[in-house]
N, C-alpha and C. Protein backbone atom coordinates (compact mmCIF):
# COMPACT_ATOMS: atom_id res chain seq x y z
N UNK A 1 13.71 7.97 -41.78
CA UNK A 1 14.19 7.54 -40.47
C UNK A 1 13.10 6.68 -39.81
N UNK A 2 13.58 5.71 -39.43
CA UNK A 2 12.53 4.81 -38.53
C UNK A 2 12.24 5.35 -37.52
N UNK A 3 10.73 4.97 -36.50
CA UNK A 3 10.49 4.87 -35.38
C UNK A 3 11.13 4.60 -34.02
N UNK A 4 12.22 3.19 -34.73
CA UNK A 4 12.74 3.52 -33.40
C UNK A 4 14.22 4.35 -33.33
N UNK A 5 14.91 4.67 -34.74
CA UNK A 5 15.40 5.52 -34.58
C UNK A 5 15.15 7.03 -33.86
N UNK A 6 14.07 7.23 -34.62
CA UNK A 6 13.07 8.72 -33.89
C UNK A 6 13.87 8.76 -32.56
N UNK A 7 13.21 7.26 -31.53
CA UNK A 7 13.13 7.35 -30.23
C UNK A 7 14.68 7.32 -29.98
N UNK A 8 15.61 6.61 -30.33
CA UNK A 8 16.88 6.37 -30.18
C UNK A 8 17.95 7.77 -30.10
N UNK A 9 17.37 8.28 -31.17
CA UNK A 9 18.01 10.01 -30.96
C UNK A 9 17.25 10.98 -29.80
N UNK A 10 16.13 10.66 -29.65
CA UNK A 10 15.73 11.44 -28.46
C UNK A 10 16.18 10.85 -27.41
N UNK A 11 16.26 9.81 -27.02
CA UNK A 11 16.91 8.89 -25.55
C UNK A 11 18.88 9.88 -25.49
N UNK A 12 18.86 9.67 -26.61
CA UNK A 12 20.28 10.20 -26.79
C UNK A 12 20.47 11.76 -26.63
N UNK A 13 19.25 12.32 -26.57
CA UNK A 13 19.11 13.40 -26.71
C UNK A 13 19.03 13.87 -25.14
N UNK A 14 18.42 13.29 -24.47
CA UNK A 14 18.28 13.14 -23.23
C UNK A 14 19.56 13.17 -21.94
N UNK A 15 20.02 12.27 -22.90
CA UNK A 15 22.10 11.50 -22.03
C UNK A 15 22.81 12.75 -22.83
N UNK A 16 22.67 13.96 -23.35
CA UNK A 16 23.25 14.54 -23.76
C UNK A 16 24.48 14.37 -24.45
N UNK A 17 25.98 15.53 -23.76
CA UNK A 17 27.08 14.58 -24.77
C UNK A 17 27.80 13.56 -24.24
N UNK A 18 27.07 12.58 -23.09
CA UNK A 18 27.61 11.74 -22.55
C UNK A 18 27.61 10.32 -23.80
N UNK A 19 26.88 10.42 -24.42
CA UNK A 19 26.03 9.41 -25.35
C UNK A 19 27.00 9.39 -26.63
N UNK A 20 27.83 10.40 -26.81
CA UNK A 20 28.59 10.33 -28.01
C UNK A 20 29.60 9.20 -27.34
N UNK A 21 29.78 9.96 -26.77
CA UNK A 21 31.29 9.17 -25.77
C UNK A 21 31.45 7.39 -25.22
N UNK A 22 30.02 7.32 -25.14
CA UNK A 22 29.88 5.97 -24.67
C UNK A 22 29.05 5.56 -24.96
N UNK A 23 28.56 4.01 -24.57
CA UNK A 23 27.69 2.76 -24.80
C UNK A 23 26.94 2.87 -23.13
N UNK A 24 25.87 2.95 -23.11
CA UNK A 24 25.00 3.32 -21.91
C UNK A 24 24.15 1.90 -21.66
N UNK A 25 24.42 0.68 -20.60
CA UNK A 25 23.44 -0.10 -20.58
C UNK A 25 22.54 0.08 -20.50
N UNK A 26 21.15 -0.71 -20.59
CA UNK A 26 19.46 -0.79 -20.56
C UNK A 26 19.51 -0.77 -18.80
N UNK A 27 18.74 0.02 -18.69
CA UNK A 27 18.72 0.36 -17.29
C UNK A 27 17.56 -0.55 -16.44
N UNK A 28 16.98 -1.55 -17.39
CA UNK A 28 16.02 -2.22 -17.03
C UNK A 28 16.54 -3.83 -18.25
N UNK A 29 16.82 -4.83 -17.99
CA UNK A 29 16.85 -6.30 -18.78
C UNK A 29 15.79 -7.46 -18.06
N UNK A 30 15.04 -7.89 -19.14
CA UNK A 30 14.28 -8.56 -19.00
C UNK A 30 14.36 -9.91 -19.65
N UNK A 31 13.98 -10.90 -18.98
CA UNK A 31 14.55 -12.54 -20.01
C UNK A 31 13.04 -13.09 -20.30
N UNK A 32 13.10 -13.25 -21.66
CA UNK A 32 11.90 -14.00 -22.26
C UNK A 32 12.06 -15.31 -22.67
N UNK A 33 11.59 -16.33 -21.77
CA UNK A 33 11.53 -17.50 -22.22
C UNK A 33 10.98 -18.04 -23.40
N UNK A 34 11.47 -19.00 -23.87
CA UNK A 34 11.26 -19.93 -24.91
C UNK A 34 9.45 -19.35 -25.34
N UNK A 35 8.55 -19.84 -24.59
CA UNK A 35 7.21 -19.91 -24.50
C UNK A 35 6.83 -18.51 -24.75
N UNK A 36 7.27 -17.27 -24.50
CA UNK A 36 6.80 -16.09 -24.59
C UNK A 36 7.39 -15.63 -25.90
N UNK A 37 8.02 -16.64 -26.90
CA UNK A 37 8.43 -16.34 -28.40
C UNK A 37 7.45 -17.20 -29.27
N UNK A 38 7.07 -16.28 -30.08
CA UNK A 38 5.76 -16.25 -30.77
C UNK A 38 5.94 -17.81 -31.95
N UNK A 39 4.96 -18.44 -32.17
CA UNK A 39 5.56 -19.90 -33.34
C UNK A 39 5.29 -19.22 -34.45
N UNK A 40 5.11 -17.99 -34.75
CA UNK A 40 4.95 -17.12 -35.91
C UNK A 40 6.24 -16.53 -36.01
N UNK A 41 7.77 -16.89 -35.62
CA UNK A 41 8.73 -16.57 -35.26
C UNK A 41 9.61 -16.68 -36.96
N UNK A 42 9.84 -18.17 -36.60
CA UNK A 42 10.12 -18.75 -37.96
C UNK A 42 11.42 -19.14 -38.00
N UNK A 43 12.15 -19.17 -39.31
CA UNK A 43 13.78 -18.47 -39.43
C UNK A 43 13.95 -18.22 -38.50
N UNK A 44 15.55 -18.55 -37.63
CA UNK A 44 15.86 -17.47 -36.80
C UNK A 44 15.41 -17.61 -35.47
N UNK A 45 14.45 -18.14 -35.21
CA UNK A 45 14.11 -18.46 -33.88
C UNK A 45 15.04 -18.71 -32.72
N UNK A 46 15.31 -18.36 -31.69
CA UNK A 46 15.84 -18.47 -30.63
C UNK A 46 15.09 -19.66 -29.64
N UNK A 47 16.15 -21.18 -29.77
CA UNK A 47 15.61 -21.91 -29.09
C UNK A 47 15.78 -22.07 -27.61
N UNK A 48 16.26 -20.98 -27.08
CA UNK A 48 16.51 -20.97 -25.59
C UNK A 48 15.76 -19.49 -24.90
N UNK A 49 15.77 -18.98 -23.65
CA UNK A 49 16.02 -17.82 -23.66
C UNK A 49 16.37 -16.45 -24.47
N UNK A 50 16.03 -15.42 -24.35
CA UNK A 50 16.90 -14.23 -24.58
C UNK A 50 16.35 -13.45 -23.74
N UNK A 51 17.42 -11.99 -23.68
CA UNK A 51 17.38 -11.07 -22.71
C UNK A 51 17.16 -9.91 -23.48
N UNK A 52 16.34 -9.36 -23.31
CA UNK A 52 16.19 -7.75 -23.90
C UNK A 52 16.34 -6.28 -22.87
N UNK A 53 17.08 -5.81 -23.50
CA UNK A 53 16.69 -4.27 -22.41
C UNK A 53 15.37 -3.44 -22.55
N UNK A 54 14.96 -2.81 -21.85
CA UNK A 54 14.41 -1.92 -21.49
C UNK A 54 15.12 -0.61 -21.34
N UNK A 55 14.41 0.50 -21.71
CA UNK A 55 14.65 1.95 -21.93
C UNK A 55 14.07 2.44 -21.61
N UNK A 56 14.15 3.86 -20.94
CA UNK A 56 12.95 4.77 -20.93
C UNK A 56 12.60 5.87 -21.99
N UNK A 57 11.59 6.27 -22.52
CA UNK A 57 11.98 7.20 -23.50
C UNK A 57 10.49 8.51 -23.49
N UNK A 58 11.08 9.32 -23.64
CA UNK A 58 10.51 10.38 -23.70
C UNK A 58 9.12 11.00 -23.83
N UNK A 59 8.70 11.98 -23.74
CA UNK A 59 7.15 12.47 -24.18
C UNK A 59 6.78 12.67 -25.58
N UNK A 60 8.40 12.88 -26.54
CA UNK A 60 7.68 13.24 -27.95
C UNK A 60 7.98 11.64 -28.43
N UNK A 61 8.69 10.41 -27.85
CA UNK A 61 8.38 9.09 -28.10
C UNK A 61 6.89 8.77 -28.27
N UNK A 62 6.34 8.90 -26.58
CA UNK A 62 4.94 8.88 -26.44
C UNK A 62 3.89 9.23 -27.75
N UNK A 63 4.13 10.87 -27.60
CA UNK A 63 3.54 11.06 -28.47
C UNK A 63 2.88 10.50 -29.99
N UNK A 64 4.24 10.48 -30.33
CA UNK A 64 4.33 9.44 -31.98
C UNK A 64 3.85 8.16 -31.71
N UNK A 65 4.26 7.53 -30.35
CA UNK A 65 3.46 6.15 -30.37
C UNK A 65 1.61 6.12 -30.51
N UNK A 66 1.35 7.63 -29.82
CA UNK A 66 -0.05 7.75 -29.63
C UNK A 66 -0.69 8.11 -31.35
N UNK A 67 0.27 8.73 -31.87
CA UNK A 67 -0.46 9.85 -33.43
C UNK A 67 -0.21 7.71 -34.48
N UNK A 68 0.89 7.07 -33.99
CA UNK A 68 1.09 5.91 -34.87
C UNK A 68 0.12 5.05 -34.57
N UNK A 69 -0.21 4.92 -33.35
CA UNK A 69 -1.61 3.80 -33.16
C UNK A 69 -2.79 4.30 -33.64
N UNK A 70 -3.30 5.45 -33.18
CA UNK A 70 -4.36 6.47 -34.48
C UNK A 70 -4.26 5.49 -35.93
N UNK A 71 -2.89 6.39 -36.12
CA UNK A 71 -3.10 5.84 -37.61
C UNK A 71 -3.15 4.62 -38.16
N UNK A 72 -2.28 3.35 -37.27
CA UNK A 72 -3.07 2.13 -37.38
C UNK A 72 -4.68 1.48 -37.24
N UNK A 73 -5.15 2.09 -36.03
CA UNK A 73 -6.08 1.91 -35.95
C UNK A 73 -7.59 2.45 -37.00
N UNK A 74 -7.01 3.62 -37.75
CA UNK A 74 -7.93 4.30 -38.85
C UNK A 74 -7.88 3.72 -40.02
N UNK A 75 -6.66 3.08 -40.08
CA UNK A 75 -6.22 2.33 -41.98
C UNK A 75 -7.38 1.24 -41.95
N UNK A 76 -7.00 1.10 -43.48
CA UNK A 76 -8.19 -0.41 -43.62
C UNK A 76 -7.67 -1.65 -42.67
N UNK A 77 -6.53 -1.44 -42.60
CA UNK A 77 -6.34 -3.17 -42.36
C UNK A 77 -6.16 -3.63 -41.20
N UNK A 78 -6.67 -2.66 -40.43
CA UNK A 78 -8.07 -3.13 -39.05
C UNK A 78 -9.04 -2.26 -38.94
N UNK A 79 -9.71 -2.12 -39.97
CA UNK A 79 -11.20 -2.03 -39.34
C UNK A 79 -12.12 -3.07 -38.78
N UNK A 80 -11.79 -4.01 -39.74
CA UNK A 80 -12.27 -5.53 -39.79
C UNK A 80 -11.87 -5.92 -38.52
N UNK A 81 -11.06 -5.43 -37.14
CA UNK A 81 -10.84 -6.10 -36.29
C UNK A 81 -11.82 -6.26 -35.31
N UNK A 82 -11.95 -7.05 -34.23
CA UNK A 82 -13.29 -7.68 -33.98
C UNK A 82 -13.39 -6.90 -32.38
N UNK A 83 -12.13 -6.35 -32.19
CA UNK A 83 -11.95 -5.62 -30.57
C UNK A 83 -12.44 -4.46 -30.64
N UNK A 84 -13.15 -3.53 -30.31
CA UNK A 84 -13.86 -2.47 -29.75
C UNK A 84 -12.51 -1.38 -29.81
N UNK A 85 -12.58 -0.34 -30.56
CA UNK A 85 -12.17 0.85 -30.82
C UNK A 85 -11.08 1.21 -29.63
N UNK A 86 -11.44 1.26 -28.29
CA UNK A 86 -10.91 1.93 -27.51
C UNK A 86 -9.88 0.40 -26.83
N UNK A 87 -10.48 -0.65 -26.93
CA UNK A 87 -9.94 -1.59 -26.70
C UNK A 87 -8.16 -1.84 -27.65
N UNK A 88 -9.12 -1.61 -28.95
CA UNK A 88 -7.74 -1.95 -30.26
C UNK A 88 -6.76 -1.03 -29.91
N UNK A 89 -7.20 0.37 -29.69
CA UNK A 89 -6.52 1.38 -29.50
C UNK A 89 -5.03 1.21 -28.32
N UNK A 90 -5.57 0.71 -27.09
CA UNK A 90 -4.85 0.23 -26.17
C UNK A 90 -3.76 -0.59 -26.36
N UNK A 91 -4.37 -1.93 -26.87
CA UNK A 91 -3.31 -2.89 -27.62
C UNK A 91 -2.43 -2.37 -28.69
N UNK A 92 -2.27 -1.27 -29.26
CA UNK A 92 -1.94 -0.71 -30.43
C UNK A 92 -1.24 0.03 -29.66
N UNK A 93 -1.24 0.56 -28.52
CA UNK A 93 -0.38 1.87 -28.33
C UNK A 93 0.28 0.78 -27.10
N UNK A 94 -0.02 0.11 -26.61
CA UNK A 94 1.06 -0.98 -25.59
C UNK A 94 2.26 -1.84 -26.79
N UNK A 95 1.53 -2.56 -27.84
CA UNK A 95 2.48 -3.40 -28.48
C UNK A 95 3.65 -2.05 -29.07
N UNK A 96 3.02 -0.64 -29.57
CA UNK A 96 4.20 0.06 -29.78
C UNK A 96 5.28 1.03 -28.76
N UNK A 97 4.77 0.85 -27.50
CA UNK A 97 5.57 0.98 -26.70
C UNK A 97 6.67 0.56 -25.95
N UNK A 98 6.10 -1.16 -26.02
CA UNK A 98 7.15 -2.15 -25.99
C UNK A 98 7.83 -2.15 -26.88
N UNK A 99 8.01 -1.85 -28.46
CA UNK A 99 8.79 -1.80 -29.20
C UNK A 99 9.77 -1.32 -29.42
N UNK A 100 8.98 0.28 -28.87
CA UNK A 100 10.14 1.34 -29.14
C UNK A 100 11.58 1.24 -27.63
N UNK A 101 10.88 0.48 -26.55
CA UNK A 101 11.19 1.03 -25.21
C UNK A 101 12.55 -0.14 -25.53
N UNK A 102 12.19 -1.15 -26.30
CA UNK A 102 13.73 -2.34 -26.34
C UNK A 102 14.22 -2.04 -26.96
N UNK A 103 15.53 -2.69 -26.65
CA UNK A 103 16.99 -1.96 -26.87
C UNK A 103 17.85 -3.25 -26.85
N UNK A 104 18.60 -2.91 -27.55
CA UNK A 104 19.91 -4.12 -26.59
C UNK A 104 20.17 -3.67 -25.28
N UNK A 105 20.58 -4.79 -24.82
CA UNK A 105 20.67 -4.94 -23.31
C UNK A 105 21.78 -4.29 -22.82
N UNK A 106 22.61 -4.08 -23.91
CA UNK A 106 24.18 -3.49 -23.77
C UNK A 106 24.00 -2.38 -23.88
N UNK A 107 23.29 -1.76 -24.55
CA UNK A 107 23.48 -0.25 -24.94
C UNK A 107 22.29 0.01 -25.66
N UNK A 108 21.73 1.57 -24.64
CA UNK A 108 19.96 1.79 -24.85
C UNK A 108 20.33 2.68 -26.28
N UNK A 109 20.92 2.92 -27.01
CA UNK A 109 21.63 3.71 -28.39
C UNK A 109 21.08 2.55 -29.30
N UNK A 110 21.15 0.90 -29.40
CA UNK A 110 20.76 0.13 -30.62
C UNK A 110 20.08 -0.50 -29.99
N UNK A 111 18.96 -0.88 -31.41
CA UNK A 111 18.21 -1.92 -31.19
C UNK A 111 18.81 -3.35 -30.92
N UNK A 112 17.97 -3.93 -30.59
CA UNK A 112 18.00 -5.52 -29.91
C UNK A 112 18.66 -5.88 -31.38
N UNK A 113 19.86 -6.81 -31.03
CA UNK A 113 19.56 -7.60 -32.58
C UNK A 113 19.04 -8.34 -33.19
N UNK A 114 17.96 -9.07 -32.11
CA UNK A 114 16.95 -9.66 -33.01
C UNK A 114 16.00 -8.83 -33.71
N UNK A 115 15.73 -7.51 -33.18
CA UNK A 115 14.83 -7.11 -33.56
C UNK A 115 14.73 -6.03 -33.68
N UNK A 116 15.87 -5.77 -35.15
CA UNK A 116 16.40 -4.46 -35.82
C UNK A 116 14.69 -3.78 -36.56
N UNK A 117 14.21 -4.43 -36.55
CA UNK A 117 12.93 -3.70 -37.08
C UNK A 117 11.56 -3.68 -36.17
N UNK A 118 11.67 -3.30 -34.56
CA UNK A 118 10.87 -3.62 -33.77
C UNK A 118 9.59 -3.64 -33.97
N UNK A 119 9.09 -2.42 -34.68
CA UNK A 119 7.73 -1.75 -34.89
C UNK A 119 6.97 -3.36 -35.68
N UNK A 120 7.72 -3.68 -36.29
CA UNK A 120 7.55 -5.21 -37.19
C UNK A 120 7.12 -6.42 -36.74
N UNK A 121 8.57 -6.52 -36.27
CA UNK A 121 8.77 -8.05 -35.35
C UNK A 121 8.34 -7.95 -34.19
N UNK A 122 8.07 -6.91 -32.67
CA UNK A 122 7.51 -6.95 -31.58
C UNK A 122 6.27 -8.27 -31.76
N UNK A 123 5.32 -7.48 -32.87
CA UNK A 123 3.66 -8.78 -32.52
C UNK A 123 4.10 -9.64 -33.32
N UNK A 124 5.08 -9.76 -34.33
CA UNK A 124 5.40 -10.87 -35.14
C UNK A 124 5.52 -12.12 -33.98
N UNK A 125 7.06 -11.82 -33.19
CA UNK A 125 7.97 -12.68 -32.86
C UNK A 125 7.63 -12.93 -31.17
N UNK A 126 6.59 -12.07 -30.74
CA UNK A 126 6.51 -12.25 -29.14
C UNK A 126 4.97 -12.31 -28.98
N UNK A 127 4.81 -13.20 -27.61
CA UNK A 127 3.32 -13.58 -27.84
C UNK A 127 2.63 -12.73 -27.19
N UNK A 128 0.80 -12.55 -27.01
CA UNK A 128 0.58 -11.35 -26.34
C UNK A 128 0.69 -11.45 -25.09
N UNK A 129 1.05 -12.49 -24.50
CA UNK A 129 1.23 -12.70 -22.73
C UNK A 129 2.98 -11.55 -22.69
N UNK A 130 4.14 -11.50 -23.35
CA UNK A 130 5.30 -11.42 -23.24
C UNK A 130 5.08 -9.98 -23.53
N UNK A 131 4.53 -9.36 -24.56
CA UNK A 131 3.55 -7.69 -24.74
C UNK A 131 3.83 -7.02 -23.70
N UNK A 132 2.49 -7.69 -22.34
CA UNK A 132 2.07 -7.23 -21.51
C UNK A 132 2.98 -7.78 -20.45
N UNK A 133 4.17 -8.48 -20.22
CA UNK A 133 4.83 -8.31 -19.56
C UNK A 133 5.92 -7.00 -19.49
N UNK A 134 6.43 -7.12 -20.62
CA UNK A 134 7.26 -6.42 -21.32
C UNK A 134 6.65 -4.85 -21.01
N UNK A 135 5.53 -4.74 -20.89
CA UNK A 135 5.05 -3.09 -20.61
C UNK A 135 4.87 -3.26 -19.32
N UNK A 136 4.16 -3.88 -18.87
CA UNK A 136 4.73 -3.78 -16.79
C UNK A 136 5.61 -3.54 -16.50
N UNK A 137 6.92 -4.45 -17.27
CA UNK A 137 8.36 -3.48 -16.89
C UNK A 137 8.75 -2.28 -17.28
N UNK A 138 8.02 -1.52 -18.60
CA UNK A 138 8.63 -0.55 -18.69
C UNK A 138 7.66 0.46 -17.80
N UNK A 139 6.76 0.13 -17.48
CA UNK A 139 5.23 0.89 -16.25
C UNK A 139 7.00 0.89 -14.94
N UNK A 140 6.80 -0.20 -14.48
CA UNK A 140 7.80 -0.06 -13.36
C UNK A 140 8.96 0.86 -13.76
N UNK A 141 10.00 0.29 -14.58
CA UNK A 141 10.94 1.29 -14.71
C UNK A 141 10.67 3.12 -14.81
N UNK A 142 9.24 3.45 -15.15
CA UNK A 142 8.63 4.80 -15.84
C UNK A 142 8.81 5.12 -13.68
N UNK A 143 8.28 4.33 -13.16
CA UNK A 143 7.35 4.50 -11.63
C UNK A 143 9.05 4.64 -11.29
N UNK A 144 9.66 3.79 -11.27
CA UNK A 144 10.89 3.88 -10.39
C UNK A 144 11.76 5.10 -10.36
N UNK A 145 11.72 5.37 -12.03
CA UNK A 145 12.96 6.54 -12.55
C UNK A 145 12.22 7.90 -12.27
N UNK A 146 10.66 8.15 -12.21
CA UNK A 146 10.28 9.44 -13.15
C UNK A 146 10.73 10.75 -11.69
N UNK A 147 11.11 11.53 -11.87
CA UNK A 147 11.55 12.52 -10.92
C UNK A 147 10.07 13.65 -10.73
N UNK A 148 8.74 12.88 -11.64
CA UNK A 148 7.82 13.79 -11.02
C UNK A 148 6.57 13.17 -10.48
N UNK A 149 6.69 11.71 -10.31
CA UNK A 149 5.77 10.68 -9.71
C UNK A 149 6.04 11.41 -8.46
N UNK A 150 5.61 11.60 -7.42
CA UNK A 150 5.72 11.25 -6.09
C UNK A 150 5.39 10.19 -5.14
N UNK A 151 6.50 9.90 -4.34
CA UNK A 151 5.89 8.87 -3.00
C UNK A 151 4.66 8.99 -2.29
N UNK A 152 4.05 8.03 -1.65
CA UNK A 152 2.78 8.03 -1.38
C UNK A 152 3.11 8.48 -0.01
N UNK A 153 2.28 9.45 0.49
CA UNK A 153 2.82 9.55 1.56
C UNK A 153 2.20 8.45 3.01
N UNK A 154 2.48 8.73 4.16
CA UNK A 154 1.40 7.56 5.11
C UNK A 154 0.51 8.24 5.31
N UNK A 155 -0.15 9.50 5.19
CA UNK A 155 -1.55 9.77 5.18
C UNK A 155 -2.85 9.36 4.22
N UNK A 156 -1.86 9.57 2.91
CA UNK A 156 -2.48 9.03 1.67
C UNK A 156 -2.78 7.94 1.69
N UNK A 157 -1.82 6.87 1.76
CA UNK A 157 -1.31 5.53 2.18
C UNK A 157 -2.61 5.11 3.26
N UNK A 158 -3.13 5.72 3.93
CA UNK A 158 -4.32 5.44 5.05
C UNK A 158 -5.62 6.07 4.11
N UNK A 159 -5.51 7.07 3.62
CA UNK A 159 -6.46 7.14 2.35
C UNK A 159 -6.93 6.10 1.86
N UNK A 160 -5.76 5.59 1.05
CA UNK A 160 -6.00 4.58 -0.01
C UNK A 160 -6.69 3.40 0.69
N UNK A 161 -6.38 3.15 1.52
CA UNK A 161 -6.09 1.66 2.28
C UNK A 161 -7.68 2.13 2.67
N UNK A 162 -8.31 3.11 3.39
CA UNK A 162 -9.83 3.40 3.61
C UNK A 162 -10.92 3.50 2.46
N UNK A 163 -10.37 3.79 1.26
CA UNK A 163 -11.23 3.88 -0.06
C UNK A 163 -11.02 2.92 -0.80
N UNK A 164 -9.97 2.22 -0.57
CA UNK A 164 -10.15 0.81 -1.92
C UNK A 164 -10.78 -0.23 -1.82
N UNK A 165 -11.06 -0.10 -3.08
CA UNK A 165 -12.43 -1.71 -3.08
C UNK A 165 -12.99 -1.21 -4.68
N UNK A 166 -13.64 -2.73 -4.84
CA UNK A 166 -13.93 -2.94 -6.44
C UNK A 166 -15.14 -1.88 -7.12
N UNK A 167 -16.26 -1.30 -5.97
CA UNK A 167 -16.87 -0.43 -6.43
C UNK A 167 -15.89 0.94 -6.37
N UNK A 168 -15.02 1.63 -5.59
CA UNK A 168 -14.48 2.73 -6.26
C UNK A 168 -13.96 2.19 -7.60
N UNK A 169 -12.94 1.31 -7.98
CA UNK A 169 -12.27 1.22 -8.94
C UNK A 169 -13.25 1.42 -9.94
N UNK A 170 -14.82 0.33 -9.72
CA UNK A 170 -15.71 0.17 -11.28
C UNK A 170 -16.16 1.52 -11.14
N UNK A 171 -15.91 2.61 -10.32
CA UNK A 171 -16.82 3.63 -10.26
C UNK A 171 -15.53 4.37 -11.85
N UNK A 172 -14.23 4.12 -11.89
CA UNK A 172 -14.08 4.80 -12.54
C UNK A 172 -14.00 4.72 -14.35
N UNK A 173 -13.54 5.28 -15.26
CA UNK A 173 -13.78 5.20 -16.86
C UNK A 173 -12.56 4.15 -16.86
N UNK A 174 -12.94 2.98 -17.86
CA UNK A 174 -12.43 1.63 -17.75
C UNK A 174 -11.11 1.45 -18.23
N UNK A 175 -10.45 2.16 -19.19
CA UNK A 175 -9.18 2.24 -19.39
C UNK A 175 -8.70 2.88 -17.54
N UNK A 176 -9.08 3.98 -16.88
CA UNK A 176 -8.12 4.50 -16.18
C UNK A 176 -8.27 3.36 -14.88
N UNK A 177 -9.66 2.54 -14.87
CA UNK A 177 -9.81 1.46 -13.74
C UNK A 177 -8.93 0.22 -13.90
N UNK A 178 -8.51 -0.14 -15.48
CA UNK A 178 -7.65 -1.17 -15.97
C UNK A 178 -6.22 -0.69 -15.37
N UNK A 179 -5.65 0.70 -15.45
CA UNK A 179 -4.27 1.45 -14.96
C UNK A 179 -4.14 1.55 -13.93
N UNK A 180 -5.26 1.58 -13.39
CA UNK A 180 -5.47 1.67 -11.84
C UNK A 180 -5.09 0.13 -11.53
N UNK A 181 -5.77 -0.94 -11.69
CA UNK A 181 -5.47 -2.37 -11.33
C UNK A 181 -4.43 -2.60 -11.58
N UNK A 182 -3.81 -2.41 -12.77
CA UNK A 182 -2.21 -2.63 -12.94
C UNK A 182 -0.98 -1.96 -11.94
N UNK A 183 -1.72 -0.75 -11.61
CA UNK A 183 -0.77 -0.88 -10.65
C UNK A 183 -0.69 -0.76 -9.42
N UNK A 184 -1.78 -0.92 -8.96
CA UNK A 184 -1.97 -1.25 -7.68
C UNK A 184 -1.44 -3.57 -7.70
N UNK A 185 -1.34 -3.64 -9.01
CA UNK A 185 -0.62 -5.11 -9.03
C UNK A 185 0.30 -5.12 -8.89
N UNK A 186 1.39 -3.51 -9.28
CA UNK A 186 2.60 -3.55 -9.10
C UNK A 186 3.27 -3.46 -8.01
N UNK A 187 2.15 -2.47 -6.92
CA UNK A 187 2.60 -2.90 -5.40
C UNK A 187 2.36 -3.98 -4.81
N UNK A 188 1.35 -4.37 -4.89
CA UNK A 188 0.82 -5.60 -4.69
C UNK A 188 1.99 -6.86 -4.60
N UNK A 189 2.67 -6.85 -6.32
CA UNK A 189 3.63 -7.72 -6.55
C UNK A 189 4.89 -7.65 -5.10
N UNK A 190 5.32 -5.87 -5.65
CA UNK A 190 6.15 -5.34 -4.66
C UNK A 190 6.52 -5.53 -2.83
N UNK A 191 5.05 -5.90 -2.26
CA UNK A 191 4.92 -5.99 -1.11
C UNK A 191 5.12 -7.99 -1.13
N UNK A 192 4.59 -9.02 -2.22
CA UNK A 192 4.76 -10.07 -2.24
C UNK A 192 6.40 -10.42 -2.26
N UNK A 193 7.04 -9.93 -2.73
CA UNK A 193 7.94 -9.99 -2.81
C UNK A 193 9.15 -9.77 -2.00
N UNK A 194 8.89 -8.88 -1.00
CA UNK A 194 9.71 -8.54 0.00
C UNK A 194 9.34 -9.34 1.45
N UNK A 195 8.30 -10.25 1.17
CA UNK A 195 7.52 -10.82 2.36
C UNK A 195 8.06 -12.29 2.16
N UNK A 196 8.91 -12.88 0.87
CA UNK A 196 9.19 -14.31 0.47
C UNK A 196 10.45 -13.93 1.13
């Protein structure tokens, strides 16, 4: 069974027996332009647009994405890579998250049809700018849907707004200061956006 099968039965697993019964849209669609499709594409290339869904998927998804980047990252055929361990690691567990998280846009049950073999084609066919878009949206959709994030409250909210600045952030360990910037970009974006 593939990977993103794995995830596909747990998503399904999730929608319980609503999922037999029906075709469930991507609760999140995203359009990748021309430019964010990789010239390592080939065959097959899509000379316009396409739209992919977004999914949300689970903790034992997670998981396997975390034990599968491990194991990419331990094989021979990147050791030779030139990015720093914790760095590769990152990129390795983002490019397979975006993988597993697309879907067709119609229904979070199948893969995209371009990209019946995601785990594959994701770094094949998309460039690394479209990656890291592609995981901001599924960061947002995770922030929007999760029923155990909580709202900030306005005390906190006066917290934050009194402690932020570039020495707390560098004060913290650089993956969680990179998560931290991302999404404090996502409000950031959020507040730009409602102000146009």
């Amino acid at each position: 069974m593939s990977t993103f099968e794995e995830t596909t039965n747990e998503v399904k697993r999730q929608m319980g027996s609503r999922s037999a019964a029906m075709t469930v849209p991507a609760p999140r669609t995203v359009t990748l332009h021309n430019n964010e499709l990789s010239h390592l594409w080939g065959e097959g290339r899509p000379s316009g647009a396409i739209c992919v869904g977004i999914r949300s998927i689970g903790v034992l998804a997670k998981d396997s994405i975390v034990r599968a980047a491990i194991e990419e990252l331990t094989s021979d055929s990147v050791t030779d890579h030139l990015a720093e361990p914790q760095e590769r690691f990152e990129e390795l567990r983002v490019r397979l998250f975006v993988s597993r998280s697309m879907c067709d846009p119609n229904d979070v049950g199948s893969a995209h049809p371009l990209f019946p073999a995601p785990d594959l084609q994701v770094p094949r066919y998309l460039t690394e700018q479209a990656i890291k878009r592609l995981f901001d949206e599924c960061e947002r959709l995770a922030v929007e849907t999760s029923p155990i994030m909580p709202e900030i409250t306005d005390e906190d909210l006066e917290l934050l707004a009194l402690s932020l600045n570039s020495e707390t952030l560098s004060s913290l360990e650089p993956f969680r200061a990179a998560r931290a910037r991302r999404w404090l970009w996502l409000v950031l974006d959020e507040i730009k956006n409602s102000i146009v």
